[in-house]
PDB file of N, CA and C in Angstrom:
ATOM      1  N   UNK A   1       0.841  -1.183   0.000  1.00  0.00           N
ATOM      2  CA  UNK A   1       0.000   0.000   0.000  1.00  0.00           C
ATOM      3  C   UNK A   1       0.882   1.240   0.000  1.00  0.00           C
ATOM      4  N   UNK A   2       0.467   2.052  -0.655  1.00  0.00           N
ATOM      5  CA  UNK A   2       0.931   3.520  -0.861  1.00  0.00           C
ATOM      6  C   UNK A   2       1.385   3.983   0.821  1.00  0.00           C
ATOM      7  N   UNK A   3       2.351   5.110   0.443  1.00  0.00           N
ATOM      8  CA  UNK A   3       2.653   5.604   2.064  1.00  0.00           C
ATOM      9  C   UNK A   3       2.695   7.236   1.816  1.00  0.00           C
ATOM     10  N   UNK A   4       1.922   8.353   1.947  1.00  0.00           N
ATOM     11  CA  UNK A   4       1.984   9.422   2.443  1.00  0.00           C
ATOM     12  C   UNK A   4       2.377  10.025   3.541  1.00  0.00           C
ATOM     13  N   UNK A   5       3.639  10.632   3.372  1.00  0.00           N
ATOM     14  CA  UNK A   5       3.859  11.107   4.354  1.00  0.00           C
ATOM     15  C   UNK A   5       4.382  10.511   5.917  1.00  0.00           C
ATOM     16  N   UNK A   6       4.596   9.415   5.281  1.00  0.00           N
ATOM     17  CA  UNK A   6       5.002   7.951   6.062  1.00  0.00           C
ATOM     18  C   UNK A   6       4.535   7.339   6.816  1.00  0.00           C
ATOM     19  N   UNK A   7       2.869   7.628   5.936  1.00  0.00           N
ATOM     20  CA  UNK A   7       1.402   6.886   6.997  1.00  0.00           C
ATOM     21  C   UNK A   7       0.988   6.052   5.732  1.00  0.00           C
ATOM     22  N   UNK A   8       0.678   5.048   6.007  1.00  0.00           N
ATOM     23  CA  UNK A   8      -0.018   4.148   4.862  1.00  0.00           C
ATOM     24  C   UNK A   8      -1.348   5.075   4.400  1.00  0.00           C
ATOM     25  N   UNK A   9      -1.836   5.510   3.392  1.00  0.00           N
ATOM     26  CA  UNK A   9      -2.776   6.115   2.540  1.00  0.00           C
ATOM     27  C   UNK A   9      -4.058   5.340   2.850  1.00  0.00           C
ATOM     28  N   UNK A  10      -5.181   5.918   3.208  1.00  0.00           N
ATOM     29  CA  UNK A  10      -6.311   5.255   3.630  1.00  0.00           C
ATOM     30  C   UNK A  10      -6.469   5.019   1.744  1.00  0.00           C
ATOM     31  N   UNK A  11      -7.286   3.771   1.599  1.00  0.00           N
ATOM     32  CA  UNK A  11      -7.296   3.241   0.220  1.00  0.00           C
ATOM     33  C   UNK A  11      -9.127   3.361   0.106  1.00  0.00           C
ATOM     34  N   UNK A  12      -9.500   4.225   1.309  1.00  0.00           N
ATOM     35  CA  UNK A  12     -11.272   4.274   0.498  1.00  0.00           C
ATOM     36  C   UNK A  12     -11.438   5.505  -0.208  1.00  0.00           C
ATOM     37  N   UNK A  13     -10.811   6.627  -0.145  1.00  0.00           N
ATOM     38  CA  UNK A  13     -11.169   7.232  -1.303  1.00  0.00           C
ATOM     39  C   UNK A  13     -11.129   7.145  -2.601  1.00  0.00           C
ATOM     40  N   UNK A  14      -9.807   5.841  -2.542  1.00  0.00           N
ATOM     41  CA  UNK A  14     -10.278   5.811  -3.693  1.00  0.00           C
ATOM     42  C   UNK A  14     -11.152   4.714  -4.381  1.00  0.00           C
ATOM     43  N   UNK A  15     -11.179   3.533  -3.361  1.00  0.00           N
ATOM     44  CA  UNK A  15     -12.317   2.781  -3.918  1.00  0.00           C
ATOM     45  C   UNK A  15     -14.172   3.259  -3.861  1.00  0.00           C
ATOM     46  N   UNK A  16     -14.001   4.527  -3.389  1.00  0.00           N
ATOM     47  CA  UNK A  16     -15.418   5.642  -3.534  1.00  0.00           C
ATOM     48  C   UNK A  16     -15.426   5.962  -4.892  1.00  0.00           C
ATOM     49  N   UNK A  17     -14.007   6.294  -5.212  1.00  0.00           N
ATOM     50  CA  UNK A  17     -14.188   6.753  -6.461  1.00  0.00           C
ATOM     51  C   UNK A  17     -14.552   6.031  -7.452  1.00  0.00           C
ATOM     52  N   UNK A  18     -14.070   4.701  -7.464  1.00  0.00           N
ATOM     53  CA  UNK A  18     -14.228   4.156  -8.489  1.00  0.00           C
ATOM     54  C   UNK A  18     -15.402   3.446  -8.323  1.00  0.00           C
ATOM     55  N   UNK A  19     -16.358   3.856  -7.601  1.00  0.00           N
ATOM     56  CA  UNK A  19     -17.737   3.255  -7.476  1.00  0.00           C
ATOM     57  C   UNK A  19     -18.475   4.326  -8.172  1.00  0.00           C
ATOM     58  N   UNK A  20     -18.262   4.985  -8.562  1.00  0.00           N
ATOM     59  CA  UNK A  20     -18.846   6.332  -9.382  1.00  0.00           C
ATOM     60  C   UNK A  20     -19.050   5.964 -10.423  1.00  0.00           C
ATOM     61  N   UNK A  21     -20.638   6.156 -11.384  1.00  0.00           N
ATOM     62  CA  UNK A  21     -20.731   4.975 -12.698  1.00  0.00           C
ATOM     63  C   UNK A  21     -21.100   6.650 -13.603  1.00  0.00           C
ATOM     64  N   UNK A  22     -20.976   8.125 -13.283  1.00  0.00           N
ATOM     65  CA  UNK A  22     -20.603   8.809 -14.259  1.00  0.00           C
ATOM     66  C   UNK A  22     -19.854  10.080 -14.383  1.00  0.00           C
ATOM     67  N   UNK A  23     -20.250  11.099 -14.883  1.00  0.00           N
ATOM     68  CA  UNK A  23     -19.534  12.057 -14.656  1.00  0.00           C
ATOM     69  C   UNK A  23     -20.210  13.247 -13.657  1.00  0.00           C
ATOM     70  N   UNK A  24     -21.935  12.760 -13.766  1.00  0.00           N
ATOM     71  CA  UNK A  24     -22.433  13.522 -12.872  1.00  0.00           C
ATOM     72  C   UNK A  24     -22.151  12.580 -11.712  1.00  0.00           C
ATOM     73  N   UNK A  25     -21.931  11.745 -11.338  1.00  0.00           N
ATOM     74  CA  UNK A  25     -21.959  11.406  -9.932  1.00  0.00           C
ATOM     75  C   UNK A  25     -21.097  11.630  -9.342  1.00  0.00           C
ATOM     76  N   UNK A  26     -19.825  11.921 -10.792  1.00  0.00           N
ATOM     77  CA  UNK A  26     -18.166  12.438 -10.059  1.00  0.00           C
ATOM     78  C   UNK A  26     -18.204  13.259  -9.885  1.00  0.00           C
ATOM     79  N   UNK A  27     -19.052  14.111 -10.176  1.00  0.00           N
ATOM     80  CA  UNK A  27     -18.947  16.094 -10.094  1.00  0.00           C
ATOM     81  C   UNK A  27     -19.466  16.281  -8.860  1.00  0.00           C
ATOM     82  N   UNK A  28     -20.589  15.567  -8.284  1.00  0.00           N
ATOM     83  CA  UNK A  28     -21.654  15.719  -6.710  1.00  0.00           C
ATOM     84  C   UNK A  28     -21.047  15.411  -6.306  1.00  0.00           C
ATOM     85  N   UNK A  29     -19.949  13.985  -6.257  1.00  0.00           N
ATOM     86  CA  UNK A  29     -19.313  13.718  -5.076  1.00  0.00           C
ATOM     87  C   UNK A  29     -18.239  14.443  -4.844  1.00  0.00           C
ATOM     88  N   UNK A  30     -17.376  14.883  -5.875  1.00  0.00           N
ATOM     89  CA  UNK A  30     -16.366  15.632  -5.284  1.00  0.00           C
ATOM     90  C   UNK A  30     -16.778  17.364  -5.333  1.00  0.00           C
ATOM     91  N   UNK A  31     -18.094  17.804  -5.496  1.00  0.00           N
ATOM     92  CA  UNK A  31     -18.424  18.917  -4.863  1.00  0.00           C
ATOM     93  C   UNK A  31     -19.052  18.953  -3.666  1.00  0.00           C
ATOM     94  N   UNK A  32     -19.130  17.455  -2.961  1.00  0.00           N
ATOM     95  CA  UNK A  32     -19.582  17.470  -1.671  1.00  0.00           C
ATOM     96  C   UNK A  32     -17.774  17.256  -1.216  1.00  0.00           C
ATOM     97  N   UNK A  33     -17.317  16.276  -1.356  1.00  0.00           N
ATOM     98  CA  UNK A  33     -15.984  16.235  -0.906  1.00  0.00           C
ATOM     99  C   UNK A  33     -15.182  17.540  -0.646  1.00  0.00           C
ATOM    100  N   UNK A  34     -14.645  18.381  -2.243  1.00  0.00           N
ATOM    101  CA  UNK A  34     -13.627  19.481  -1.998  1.00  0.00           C
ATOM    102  C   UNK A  34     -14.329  20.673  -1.613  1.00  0.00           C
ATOM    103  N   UNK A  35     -13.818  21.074  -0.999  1.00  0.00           N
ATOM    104  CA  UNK A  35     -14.107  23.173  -1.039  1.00  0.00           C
ATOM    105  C   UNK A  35     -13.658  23.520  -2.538  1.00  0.00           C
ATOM    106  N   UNK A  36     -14.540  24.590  -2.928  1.00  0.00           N
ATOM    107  CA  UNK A  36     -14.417  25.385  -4.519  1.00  0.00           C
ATOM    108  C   UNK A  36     -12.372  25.500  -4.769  1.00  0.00           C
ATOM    109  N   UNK A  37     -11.967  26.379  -3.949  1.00  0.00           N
ATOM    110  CA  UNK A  37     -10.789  26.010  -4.145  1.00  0.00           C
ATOM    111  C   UNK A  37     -10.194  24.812  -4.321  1.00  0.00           C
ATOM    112  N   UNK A  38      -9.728  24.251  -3.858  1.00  0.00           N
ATOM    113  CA  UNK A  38      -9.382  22.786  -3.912  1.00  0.00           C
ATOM    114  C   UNK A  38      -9.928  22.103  -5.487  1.00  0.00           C
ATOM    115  N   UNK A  39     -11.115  22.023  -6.036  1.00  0.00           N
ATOM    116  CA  UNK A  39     -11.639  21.667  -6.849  1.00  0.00           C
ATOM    117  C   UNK A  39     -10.880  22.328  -7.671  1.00  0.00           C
ATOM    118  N   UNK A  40     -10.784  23.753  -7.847  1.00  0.00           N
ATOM    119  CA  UNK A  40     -10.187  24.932  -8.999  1.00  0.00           C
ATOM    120  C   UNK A  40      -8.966  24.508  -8.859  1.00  0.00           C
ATOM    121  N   UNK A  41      -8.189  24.467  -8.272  1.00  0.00           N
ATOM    122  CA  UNK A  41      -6.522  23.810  -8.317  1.00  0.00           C
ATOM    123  C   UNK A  41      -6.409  22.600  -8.698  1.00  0.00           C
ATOM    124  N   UNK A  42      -7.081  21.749  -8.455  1.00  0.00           N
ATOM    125  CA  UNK A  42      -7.145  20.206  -9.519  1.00  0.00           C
ATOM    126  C   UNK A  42      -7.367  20.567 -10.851  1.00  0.00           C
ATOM    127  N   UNK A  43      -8.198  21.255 -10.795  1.00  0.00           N
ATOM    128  CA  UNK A  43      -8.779  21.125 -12.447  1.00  0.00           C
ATOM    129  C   UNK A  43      -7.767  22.057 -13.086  1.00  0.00           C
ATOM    130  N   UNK A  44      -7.306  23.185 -12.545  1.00  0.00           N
ATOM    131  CA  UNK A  44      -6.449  23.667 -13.278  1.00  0.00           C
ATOM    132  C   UNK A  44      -5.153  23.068 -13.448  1.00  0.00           C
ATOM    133  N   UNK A  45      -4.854  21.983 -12.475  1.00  0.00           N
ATOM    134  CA  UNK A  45      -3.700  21.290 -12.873  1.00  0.00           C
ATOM    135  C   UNK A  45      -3.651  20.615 -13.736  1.00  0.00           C
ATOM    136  N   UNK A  46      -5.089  19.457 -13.768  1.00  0.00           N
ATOM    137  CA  UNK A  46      -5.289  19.023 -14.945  1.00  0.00           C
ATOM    138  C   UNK A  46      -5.033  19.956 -16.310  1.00  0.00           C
ATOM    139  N   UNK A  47      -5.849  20.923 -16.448  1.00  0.00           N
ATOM    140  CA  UNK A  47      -5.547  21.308 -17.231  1.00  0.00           C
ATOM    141  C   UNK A  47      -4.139  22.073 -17.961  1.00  0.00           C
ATOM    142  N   UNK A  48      -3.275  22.209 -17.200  1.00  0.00           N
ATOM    143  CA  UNK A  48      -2.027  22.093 -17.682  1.00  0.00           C
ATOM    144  C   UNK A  48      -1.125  21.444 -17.600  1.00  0.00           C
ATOM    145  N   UNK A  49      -1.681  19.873 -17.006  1.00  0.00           N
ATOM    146  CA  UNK A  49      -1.095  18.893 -17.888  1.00  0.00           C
ATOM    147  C   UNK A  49      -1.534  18.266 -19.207  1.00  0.00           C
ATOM    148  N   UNK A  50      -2.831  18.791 -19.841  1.00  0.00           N
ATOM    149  CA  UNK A  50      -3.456  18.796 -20.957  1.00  0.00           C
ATOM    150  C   UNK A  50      -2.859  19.153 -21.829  1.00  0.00           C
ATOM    151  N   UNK A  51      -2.312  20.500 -21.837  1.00  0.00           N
ATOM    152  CA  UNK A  51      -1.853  21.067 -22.467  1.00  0.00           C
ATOM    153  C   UNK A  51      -0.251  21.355 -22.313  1.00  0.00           C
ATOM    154  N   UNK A  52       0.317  20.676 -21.659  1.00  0.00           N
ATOM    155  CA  UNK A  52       2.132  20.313 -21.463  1.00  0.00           C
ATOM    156  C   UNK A  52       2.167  19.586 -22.082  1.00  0.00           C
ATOM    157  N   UNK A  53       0.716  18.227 -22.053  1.00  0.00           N
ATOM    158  CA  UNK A  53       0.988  16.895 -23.339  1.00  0.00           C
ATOM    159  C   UNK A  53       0.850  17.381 -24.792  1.00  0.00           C
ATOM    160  N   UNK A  54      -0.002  18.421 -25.166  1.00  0.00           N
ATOM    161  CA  UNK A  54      -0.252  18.754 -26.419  1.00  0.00           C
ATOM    162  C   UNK A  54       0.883  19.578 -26.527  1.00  0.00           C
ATOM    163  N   UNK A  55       1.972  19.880 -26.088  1.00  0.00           N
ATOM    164  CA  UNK A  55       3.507  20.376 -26.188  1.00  0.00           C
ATOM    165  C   UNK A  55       3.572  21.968 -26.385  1.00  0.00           C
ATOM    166  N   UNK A  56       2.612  22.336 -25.674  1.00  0.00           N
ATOM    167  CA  UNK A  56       2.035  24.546 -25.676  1.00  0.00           C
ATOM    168  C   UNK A  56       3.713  24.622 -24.588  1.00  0.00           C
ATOM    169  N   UNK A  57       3.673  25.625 -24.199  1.00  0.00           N
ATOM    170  CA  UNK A  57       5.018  26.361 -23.481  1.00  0.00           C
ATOM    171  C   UNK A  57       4.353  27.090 -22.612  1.00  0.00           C
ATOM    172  N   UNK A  58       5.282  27.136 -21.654  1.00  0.00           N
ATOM    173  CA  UNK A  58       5.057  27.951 -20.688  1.00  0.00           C
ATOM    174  C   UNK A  58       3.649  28.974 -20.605  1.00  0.00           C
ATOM    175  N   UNK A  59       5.106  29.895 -20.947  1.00  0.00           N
ATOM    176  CA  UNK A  59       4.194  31.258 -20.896  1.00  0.00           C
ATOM    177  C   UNK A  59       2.580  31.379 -21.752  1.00  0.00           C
ATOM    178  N   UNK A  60       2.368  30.322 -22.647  1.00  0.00           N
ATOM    179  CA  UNK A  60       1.279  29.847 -23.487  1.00  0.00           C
ATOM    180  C   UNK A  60       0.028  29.520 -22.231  1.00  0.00           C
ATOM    181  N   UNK A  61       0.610  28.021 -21.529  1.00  0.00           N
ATOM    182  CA  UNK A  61       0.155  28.275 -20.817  1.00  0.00           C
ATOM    183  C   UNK A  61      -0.450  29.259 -19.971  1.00  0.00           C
ATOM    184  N   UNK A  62       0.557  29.478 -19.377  1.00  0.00           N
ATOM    185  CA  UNK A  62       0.351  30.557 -17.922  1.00  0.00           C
ATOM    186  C   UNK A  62      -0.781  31.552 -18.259  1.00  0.00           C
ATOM    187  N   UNK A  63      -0.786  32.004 -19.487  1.00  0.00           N
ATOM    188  CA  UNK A  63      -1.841  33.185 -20.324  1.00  0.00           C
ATOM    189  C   UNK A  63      -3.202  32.177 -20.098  1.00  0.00           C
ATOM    190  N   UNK A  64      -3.187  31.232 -21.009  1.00  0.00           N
ATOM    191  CA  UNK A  64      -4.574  30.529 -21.030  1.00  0.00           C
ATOM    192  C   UNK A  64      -4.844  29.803 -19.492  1.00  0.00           C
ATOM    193  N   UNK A  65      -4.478  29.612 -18.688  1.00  0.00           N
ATOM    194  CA  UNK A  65      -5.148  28.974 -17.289  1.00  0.00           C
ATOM    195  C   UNK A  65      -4.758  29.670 -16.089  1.00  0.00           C
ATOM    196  N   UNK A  66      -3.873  31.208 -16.080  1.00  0.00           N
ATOM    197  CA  UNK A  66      -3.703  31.514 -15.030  1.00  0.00           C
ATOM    198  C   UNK A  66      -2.877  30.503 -13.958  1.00  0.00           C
ATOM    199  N   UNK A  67      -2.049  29.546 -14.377  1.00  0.00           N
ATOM    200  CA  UNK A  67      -1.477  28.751 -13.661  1.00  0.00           C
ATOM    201  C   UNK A  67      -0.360  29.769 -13.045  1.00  0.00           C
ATOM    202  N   UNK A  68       0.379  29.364 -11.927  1.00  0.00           N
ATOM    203  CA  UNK A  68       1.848  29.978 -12.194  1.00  0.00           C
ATOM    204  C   UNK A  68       2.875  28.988 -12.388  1.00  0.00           C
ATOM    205  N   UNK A  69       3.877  29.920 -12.551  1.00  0.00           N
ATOM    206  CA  UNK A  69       5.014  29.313 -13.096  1.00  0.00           C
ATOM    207  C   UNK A  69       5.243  27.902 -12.614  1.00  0.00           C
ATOM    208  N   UNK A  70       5.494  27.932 -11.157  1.00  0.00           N
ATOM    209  CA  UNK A  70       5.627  26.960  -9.934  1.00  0.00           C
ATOM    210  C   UNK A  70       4.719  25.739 -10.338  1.00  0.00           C
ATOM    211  N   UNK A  71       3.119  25.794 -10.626  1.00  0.00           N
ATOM    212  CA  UNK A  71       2.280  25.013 -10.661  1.00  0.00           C
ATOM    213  C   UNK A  71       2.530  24.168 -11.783  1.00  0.00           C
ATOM    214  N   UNK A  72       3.034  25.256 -12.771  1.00  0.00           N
ATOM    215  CA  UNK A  72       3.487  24.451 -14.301  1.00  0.00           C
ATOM    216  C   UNK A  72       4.687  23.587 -14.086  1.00  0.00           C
ATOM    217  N   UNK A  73       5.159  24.207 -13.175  1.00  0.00           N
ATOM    218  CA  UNK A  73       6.738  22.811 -13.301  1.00  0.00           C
ATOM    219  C   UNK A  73       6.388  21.880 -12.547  1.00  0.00           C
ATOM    220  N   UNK A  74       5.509  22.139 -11.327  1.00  0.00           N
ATOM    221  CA  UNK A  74       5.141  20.477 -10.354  1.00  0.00           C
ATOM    222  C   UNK A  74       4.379  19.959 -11.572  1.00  0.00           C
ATOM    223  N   UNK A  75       3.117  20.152 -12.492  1.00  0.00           N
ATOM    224  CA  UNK A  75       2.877  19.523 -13.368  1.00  0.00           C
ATOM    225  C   UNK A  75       3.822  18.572 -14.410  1.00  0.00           C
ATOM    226  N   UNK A  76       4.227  19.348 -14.481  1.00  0.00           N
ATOM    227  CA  UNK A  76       5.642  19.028 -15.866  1.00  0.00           C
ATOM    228  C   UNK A  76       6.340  17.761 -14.920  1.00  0.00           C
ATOM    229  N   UNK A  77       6.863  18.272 -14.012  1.00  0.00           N
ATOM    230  CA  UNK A  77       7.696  17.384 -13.412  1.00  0.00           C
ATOM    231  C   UNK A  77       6.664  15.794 -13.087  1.00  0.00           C
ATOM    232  N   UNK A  78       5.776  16.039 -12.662  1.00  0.00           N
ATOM    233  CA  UNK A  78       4.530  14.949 -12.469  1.00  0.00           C
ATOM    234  C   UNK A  78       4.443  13.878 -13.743  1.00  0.00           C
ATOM    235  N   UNK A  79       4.887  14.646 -15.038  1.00  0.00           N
ATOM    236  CA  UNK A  79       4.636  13.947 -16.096  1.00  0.00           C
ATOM    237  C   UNK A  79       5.568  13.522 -16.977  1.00  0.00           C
ATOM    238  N   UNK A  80       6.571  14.345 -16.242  1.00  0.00           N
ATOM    239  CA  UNK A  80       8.054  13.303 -16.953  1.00  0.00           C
ATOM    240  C   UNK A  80       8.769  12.232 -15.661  1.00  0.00           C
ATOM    241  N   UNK A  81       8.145  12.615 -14.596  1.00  0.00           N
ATOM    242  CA  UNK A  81       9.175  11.831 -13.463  1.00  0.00           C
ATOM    243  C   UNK A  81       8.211  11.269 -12.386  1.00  0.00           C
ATOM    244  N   UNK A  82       6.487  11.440 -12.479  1.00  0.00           N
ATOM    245  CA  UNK A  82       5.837  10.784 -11.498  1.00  0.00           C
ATOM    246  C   UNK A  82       5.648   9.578 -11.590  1.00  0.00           C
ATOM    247  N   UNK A  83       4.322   8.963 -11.341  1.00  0.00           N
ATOM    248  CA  UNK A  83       3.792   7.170 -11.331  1.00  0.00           C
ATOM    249  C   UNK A  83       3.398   7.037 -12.306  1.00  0.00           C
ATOM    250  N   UNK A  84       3.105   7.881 -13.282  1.00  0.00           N
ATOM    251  CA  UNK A  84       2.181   8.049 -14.796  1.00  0.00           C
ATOM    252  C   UNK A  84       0.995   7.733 -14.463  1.00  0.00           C
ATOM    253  N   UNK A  85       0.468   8.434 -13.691  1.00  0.00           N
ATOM    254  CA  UNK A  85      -1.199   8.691 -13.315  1.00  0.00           C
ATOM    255  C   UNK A  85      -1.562   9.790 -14.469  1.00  0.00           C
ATOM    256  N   UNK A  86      -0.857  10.381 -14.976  1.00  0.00           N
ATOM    257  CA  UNK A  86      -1.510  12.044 -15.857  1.00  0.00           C
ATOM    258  C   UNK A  86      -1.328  10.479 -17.756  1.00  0.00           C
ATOM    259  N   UNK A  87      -0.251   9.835 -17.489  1.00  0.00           N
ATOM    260  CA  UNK A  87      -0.231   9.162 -18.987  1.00  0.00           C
ATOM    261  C   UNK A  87      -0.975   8.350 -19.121  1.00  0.00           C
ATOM    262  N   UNK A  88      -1.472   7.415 -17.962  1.00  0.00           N
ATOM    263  CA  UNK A  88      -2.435   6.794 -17.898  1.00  0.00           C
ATOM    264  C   UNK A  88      -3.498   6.953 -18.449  1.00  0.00           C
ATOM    265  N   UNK A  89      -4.169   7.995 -17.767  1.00  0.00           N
ATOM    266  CA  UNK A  89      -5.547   8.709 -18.205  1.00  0.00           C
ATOM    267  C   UNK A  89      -5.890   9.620 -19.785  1.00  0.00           C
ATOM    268  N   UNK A  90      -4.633   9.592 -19.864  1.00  0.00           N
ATOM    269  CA  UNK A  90      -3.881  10.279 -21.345  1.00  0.00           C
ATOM    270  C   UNK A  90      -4.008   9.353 -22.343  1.00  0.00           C
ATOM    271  N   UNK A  91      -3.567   8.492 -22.271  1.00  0.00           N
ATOM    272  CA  UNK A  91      -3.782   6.928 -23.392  1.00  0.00           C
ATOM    273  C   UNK A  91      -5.296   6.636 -23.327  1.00  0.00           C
ATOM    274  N   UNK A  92      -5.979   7.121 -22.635  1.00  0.00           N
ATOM    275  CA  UNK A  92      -7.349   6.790 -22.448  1.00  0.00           C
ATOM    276  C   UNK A  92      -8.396   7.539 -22.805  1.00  0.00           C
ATOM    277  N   UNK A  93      -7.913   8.948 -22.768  1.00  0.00           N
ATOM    278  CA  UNK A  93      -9.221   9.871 -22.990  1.00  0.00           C
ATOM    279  C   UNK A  93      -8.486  10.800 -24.188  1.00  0.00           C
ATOM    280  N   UNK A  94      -7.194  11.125 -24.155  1.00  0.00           N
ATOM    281  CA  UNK A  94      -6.672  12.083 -25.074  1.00  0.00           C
ATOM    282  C   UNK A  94      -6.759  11.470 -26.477  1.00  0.00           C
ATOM    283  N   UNK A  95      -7.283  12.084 -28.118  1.00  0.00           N
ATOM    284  CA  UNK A  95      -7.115  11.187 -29.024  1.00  0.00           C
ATOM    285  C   UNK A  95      -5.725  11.221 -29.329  1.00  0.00           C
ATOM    286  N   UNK A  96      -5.061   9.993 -29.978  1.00  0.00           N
ATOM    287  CA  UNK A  96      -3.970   9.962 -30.573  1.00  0.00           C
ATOM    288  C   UNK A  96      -3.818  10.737 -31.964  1.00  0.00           C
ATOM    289  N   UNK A  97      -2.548  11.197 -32.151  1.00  0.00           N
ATOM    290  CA  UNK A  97      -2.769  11.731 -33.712  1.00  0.00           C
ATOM    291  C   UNK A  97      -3.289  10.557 -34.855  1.00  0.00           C
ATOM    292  N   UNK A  98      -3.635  10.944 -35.624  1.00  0.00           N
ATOM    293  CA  UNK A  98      -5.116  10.000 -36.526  1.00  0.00           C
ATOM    294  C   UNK A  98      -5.904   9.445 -35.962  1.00  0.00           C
ATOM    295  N   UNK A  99      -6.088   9.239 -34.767  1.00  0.00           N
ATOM    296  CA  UNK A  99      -7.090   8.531 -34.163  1.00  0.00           C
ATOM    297  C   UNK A  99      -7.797   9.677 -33.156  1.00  0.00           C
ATOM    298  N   UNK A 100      -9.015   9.623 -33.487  1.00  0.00           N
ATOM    299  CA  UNK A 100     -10.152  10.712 -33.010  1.00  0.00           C
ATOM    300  C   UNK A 100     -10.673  10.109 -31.592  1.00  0.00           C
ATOM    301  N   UNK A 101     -10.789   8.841 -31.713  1.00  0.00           N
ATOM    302  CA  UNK A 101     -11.297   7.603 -30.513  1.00  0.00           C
ATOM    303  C   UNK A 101     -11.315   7.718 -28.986  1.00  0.00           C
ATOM    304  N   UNK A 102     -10.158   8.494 -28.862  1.00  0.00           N
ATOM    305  CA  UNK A 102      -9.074   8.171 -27.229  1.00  0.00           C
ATOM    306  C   UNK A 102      -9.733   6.979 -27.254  1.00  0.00           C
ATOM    307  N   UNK A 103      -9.680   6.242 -27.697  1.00  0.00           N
ATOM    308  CA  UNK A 103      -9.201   4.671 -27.344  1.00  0.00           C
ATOM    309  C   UNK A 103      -8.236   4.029 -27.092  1.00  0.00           C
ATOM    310  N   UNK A 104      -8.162   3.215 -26.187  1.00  0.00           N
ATOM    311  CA  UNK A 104      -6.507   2.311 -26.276  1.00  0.00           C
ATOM    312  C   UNK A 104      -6.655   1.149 -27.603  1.00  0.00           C
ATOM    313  N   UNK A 105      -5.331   0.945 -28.185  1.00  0.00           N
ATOM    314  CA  UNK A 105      -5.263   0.039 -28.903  1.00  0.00           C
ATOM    315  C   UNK A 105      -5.871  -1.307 -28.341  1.00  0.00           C
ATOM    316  N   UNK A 106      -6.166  -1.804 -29.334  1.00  0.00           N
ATOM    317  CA  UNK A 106      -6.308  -3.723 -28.888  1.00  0.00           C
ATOM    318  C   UNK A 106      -4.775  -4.607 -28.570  1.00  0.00           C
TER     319      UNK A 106
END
């Protein structure tokens, strides 16, 4: 099991999560879960790791999501040197070039 902070990671949030069968049930639960902030800093992280994969720059960024600098490099760094949680989900939902799908191959 995962260790945060050098406490074993309680493992039900995330098996909550993955009991979630859409996107509205993911949006209620984690707008009952996060405070508005919290929510806005995920999503904006997401979103510039969206767009670090589609290969935009910096300052490109920083203009379109208001990220800062700082936020863009823990991203960046997340996606060249983390667990590949951001590539994961990337092979899955992002389309590939010629392929419109985000499908994974067979």
């Amino acid at each position: 099991m995962a260790r945060v902070n050098g406490k074993k990671a309680s493992m039900g949030l995330y098996q909550a999560i993955l009991q979630l069968k859409d996107e509205d049930e993911c949006y209620r639960f984690f707008q009952d879960l996060c405070t508005v902030s919290e929510l806005r800093a995920m999503e904006q992280r997401y979103d510039v790791a969206v767009l670090l994969q589609k290969g935009m720059i910096y300052n490109d960024i920083l203009k379109e999501t208001g990220a800062s600098s700082a936020t863009i490099s823990r991203v960046n760094r997340a996606l060249h040197y983390g667990v590949d949680g951001y590539q994961q989900v990337f092979r899955r939902i992002l389309p590939q070039e010629g392929d419109e799908s985000g499908e994974d191959e067979p």
